[in-house]
N, C-alpha and C. Protein backbone atom coordinates (compact mmCIF):
# COMPACT_ATOMS: atom_id res chain seq x y z
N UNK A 1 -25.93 146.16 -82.69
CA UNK A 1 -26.65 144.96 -83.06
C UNK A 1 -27.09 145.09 -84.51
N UNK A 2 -26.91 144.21 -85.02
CA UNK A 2 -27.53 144.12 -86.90
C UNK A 2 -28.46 143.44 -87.07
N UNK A 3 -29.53 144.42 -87.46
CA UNK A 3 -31.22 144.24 -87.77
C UNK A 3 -31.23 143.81 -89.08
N UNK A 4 -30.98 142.63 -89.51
CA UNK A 4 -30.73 142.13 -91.14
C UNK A 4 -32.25 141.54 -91.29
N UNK A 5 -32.99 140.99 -90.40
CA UNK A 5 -33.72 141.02 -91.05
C UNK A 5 -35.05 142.10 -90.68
N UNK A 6 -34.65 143.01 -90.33
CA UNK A 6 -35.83 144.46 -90.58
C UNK A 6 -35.49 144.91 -91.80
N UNK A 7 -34.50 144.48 -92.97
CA UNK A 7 -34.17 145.17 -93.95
C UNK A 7 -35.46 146.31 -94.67
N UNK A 8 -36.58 144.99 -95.05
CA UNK A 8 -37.87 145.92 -95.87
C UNK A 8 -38.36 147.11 -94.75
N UNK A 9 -38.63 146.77 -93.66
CA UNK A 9 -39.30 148.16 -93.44
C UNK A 9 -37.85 148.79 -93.07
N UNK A 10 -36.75 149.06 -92.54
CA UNK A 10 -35.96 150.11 -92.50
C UNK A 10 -35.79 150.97 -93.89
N UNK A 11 -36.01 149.85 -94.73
CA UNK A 11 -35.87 150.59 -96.08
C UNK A 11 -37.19 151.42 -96.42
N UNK A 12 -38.48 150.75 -96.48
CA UNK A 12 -39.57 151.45 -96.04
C UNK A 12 -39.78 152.72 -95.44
N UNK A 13 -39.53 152.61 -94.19
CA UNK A 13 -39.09 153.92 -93.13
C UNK A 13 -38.06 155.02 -93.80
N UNK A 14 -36.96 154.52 -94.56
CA UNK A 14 -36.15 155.25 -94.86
C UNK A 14 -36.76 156.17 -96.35
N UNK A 15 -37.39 155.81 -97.50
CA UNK A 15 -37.77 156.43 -98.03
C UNK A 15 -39.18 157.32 -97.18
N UNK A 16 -39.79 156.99 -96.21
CA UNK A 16 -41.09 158.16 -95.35
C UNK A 16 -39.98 159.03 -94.96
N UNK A 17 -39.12 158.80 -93.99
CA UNK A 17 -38.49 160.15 -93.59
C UNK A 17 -38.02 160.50 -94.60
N UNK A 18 -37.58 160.21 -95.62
CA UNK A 18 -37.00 161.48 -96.60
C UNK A 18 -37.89 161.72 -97.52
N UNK A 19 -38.58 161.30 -97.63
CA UNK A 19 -40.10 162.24 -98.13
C UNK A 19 -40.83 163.21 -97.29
N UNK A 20 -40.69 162.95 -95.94
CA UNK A 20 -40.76 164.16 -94.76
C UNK A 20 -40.08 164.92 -94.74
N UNK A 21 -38.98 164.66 -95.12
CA UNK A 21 -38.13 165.55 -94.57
C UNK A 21 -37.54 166.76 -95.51
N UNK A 22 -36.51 166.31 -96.81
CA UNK A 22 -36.05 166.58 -97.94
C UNK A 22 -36.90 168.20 -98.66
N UNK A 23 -38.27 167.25 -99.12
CA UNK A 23 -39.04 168.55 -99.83
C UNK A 23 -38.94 170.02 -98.88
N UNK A 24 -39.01 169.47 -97.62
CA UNK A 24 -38.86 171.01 -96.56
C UNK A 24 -37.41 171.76 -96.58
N UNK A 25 -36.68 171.50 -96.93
CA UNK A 25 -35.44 171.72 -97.35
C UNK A 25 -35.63 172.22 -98.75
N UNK A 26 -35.60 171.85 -99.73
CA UNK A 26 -35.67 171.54 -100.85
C UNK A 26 -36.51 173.20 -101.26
N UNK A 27 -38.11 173.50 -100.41
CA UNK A 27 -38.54 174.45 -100.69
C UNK A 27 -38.72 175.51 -99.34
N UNK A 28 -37.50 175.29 -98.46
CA UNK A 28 -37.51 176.12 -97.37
C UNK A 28 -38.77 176.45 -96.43
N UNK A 29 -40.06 175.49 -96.90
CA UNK A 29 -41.05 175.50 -95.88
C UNK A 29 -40.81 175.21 -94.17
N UNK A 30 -38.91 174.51 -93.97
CA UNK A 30 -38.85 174.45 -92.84
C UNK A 30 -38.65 175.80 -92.41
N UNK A 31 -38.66 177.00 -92.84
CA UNK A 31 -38.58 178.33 -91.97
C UNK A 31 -39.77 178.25 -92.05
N UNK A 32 -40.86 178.27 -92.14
CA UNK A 32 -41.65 179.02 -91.80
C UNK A 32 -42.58 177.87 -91.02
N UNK A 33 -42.31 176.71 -91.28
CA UNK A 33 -42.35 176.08 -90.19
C UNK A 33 -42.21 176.47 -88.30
N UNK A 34 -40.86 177.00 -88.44
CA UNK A 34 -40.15 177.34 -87.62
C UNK A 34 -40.98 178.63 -86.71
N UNK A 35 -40.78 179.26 -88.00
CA UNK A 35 -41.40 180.82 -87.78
C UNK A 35 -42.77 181.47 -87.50
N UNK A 36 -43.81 180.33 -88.47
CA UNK A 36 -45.26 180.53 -88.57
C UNK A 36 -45.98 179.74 -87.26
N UNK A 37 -45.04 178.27 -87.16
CA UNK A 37 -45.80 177.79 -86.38
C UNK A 37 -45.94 177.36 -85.10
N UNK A 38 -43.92 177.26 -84.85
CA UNK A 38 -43.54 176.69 -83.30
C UNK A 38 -42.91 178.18 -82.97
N UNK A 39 -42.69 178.90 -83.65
CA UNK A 39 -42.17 180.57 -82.72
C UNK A 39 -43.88 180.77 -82.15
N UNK A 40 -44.95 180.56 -82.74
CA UNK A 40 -46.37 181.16 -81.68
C UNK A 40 -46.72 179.89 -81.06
N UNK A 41 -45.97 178.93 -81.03
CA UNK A 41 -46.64 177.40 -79.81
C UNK A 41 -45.53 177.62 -79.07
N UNK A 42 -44.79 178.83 -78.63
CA UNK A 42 -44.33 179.45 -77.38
C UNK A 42 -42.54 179.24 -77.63
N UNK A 43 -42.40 178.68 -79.00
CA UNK A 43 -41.01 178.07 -78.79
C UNK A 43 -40.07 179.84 -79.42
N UNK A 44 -40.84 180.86 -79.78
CA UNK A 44 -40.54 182.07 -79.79
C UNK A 44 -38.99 182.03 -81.16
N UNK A 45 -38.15 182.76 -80.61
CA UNK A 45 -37.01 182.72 -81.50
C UNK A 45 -36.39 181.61 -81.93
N UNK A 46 -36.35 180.11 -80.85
CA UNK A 46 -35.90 179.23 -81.34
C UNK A 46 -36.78 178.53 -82.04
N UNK A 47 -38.03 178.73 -82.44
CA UNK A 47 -38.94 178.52 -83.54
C UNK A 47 -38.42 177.74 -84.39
N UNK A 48 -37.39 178.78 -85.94
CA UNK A 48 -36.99 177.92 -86.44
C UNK A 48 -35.59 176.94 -86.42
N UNK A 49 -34.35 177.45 -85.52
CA UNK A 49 -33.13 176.81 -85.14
C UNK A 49 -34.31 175.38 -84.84
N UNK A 50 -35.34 175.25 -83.87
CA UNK A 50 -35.83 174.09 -83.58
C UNK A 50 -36.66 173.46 -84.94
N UNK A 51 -36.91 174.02 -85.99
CA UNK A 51 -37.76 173.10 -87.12
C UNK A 51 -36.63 172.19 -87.92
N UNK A 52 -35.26 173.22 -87.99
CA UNK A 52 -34.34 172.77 -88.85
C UNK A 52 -33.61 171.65 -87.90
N UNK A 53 -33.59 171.64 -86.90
CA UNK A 53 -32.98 170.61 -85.62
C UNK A 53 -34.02 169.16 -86.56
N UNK A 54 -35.25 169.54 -86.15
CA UNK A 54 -36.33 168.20 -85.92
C UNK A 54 -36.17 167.52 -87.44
N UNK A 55 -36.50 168.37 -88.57
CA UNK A 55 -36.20 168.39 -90.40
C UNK A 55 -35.01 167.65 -90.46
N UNK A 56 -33.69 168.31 -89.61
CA UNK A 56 -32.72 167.39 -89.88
C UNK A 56 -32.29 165.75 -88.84
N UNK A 57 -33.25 165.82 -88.13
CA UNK A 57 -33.11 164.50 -87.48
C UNK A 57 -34.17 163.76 -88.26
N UNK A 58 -34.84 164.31 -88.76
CA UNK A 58 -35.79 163.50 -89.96
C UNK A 58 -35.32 162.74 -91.04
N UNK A 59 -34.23 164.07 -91.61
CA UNK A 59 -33.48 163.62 -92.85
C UNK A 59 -32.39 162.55 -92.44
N UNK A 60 -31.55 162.57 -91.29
CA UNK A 60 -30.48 161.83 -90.92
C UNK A 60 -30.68 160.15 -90.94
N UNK A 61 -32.32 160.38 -90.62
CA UNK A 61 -33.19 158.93 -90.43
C UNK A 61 -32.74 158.05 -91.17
N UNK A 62 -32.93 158.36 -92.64
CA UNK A 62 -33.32 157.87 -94.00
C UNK A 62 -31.79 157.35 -94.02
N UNK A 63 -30.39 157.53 -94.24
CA UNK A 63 -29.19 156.90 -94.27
C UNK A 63 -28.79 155.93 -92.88
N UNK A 64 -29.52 156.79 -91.50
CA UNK A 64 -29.19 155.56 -90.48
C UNK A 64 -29.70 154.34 -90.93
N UNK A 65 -30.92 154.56 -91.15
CA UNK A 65 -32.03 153.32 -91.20
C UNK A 65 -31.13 152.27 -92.42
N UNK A 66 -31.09 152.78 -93.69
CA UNK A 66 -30.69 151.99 -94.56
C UNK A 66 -29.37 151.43 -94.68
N UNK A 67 -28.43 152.30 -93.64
CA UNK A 67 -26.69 151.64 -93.61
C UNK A 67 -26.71 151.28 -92.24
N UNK A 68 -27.98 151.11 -91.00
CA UNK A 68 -28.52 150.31 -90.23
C UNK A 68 -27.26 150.97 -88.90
N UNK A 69 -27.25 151.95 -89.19
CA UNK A 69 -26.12 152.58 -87.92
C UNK A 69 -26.97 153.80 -87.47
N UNK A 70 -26.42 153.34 -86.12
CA UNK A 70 -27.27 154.57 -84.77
C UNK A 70 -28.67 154.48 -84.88
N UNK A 71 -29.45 153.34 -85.17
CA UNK A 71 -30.75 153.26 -85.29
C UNK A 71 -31.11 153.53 -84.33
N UNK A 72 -30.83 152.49 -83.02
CA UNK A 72 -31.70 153.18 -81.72
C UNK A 72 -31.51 154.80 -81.08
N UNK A 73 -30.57 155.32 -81.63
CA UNK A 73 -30.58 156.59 -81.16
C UNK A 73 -32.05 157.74 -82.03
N UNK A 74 -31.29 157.76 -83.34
CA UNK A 74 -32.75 157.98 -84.29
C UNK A 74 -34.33 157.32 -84.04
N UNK A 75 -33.75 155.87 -83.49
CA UNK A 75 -35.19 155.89 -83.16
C UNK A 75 -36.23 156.62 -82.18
N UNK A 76 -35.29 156.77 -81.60
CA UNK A 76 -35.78 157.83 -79.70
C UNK A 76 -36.12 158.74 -79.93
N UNK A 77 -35.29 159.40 -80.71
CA UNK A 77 -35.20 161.01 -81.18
C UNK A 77 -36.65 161.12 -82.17
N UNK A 78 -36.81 160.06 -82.79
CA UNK A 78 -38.21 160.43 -83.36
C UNK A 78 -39.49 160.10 -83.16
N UNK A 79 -39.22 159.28 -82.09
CA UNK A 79 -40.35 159.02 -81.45
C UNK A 79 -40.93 160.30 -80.85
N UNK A 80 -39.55 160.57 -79.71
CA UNK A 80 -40.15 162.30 -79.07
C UNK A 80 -40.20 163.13 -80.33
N UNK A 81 -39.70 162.92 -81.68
CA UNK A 81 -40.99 164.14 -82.41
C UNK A 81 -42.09 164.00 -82.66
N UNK A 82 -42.39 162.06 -83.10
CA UNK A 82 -43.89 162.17 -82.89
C UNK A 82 -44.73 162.31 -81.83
N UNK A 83 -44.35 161.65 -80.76
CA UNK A 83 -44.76 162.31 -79.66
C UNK A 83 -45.64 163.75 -79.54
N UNK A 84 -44.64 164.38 -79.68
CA UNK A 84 -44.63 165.90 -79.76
C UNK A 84 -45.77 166.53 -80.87
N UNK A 85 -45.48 165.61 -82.17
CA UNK A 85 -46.52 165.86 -83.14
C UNK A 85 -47.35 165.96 -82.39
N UNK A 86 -48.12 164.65 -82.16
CA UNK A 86 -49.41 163.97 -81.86
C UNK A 86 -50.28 165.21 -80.90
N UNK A 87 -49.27 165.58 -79.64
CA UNK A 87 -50.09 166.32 -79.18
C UNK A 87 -49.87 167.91 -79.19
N UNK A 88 -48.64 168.32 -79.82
CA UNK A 88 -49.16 169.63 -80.73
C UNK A 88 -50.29 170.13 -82.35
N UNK A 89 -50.34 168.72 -82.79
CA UNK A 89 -50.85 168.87 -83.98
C UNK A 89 -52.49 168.31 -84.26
N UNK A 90 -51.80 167.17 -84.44
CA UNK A 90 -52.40 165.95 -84.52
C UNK A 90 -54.09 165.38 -83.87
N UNK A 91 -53.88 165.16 -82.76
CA UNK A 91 -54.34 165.08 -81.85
C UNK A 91 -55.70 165.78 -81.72
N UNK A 92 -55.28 166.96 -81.95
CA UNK A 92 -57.11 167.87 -82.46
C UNK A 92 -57.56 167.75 -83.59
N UNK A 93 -57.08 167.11 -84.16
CA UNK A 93 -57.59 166.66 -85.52
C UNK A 93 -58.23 164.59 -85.72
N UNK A 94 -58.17 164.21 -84.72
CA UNK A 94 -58.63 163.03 -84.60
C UNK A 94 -57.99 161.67 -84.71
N UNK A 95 -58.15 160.59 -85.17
CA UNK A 95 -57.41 159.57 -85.54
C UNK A 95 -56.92 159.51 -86.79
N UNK A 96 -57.88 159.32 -88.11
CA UNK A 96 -57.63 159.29 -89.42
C UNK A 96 -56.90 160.20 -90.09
N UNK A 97 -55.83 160.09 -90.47
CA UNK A 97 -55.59 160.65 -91.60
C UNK A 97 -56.22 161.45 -92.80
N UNK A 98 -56.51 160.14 -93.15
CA UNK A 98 -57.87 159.95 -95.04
C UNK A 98 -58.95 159.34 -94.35
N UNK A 99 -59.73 159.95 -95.16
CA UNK A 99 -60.99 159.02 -94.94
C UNK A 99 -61.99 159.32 -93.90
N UNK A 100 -62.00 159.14 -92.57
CA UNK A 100 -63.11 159.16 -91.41
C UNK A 100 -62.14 160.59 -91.10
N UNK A 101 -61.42 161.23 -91.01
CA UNK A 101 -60.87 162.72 -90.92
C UNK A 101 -59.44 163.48 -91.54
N UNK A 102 -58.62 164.07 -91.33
CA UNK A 102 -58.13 164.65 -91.61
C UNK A 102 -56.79 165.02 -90.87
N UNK A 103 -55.37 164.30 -90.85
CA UNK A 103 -54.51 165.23 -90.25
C UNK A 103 -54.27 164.10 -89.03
N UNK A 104 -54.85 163.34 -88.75
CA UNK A 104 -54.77 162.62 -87.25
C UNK A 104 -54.20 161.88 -86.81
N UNK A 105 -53.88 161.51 -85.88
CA UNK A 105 -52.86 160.45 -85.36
C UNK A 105 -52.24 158.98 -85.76
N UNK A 106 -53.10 158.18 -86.61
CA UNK A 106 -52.81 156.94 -86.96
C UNK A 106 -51.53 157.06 -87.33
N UNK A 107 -50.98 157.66 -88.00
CA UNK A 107 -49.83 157.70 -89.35
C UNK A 107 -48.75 157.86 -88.06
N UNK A 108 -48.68 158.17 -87.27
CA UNK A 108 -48.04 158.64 -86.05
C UNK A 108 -47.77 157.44 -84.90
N UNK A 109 -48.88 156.88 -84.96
CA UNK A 109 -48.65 155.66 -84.00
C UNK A 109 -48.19 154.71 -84.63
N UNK A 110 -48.43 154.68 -85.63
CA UNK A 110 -47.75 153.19 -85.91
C UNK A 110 -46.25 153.49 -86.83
N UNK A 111 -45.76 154.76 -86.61
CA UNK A 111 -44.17 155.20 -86.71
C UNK A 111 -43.72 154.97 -85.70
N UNK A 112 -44.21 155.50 -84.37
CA UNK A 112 -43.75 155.19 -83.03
C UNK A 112 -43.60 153.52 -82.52
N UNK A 113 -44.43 152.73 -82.89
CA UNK A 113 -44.22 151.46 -82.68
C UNK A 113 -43.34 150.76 -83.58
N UNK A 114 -42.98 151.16 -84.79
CA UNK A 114 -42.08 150.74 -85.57
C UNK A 114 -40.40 150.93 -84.90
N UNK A 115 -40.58 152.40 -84.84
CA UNK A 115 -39.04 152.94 -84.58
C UNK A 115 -39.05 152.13 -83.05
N UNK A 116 -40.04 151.83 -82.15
CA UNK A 116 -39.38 151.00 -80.87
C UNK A 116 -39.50 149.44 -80.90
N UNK A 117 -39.62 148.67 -82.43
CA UNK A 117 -39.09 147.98 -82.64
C UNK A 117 -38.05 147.79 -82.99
N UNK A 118 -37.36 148.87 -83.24
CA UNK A 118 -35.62 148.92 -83.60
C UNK A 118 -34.92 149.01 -82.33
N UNK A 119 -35.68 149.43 -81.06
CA UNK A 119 -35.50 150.16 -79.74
C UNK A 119 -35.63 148.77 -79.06
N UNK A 120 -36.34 147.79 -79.15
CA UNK A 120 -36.80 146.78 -78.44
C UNK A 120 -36.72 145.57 -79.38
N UNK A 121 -35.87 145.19 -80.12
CA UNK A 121 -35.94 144.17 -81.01
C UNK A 121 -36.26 142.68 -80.74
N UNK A 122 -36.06 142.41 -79.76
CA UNK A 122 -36.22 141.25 -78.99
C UNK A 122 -37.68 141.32 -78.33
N UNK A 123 -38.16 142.67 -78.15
CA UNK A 123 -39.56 142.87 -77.37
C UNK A 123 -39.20 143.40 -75.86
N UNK A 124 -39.82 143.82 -74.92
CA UNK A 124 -39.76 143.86 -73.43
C UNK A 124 -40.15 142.61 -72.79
N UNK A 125 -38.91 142.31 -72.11
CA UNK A 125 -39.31 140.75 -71.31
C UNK A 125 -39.37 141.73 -69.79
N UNK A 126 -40.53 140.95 -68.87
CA UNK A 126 -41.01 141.34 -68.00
C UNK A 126 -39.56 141.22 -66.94
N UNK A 127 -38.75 139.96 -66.68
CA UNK A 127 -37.85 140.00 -66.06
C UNK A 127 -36.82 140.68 -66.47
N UNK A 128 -36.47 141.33 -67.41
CA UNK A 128 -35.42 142.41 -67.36
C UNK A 128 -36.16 143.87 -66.71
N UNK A 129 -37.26 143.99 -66.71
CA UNK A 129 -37.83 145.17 -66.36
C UNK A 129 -37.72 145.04 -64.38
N UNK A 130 -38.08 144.11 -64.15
CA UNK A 130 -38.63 144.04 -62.50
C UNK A 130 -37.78 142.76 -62.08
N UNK A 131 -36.89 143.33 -61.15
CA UNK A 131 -36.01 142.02 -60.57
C UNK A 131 -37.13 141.34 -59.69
N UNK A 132 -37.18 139.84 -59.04
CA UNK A 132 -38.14 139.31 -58.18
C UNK A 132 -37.13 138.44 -57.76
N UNK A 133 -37.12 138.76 -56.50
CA UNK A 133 -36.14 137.79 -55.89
C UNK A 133 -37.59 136.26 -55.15
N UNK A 134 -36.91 135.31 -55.06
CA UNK A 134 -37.82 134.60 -54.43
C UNK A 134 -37.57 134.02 -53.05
């Protein structure tokens, strides 16, 4: 399906993930990502194979989004990382970002509702969800 007119925010979206993503590459903070922080949140050796997985479904974002191919797949895929953020990270650190705190979820939710507007473009209609016979 062609999202022509999500153009501004896919393009939007597409420069955040590669500002997420890129510099970690760029200065190899995704090892120690990997290494410092999800090898001791139990993910052990696959620590970093899993930072450079998530880094590069980050980076992949930024060309789906803007040449508007495999969006809903990227979109899924990053939802379950924010997901995942929110309540490995995030989450103990509060709502705000800036301002009323530090580190917290906002910036997160409203990525997740974006990317499942690429997921749901039309919206959820109640009768595709629940057949009702009468």
């Amino acid at each position: 399906m062609l999202y022509i007119n999500t153009i501004t925010i896919r393009f939007a979206l597409a420069i955040i993930m590669l500002m997420h993503s890129l510099p970690s590459f760029l200065t190899m903070d995704v090892l120690s990502f990997g290494s410092d922080y999800l090898a001791h949140q139990g993910f052990g050796v696959l620590g970093v194979p899993l930072a450079i997985i998530i880094k590069l479904i980050q980076l992949l974002t930024a060309p789906a989004l803007i040449f508007n191919k495999y969006v809903k797949i990227f979109s899924a895929l990053n939802i379950v990382i924010l997901v995942a953020g929110i309540f490995m990270i995030h989450i103990f650190e509060g709502w705000y970002v800036v301002g009323g705190g530090r580190n917290g979820v906002e910036f997160n939710f409203i990525l997740i509702f974006i990317f499942l507007s690429f997921i749901f473009p039309n919206g959820i209609q109640k009768s595709k969800l629940v057949s009702v016979k009468n």
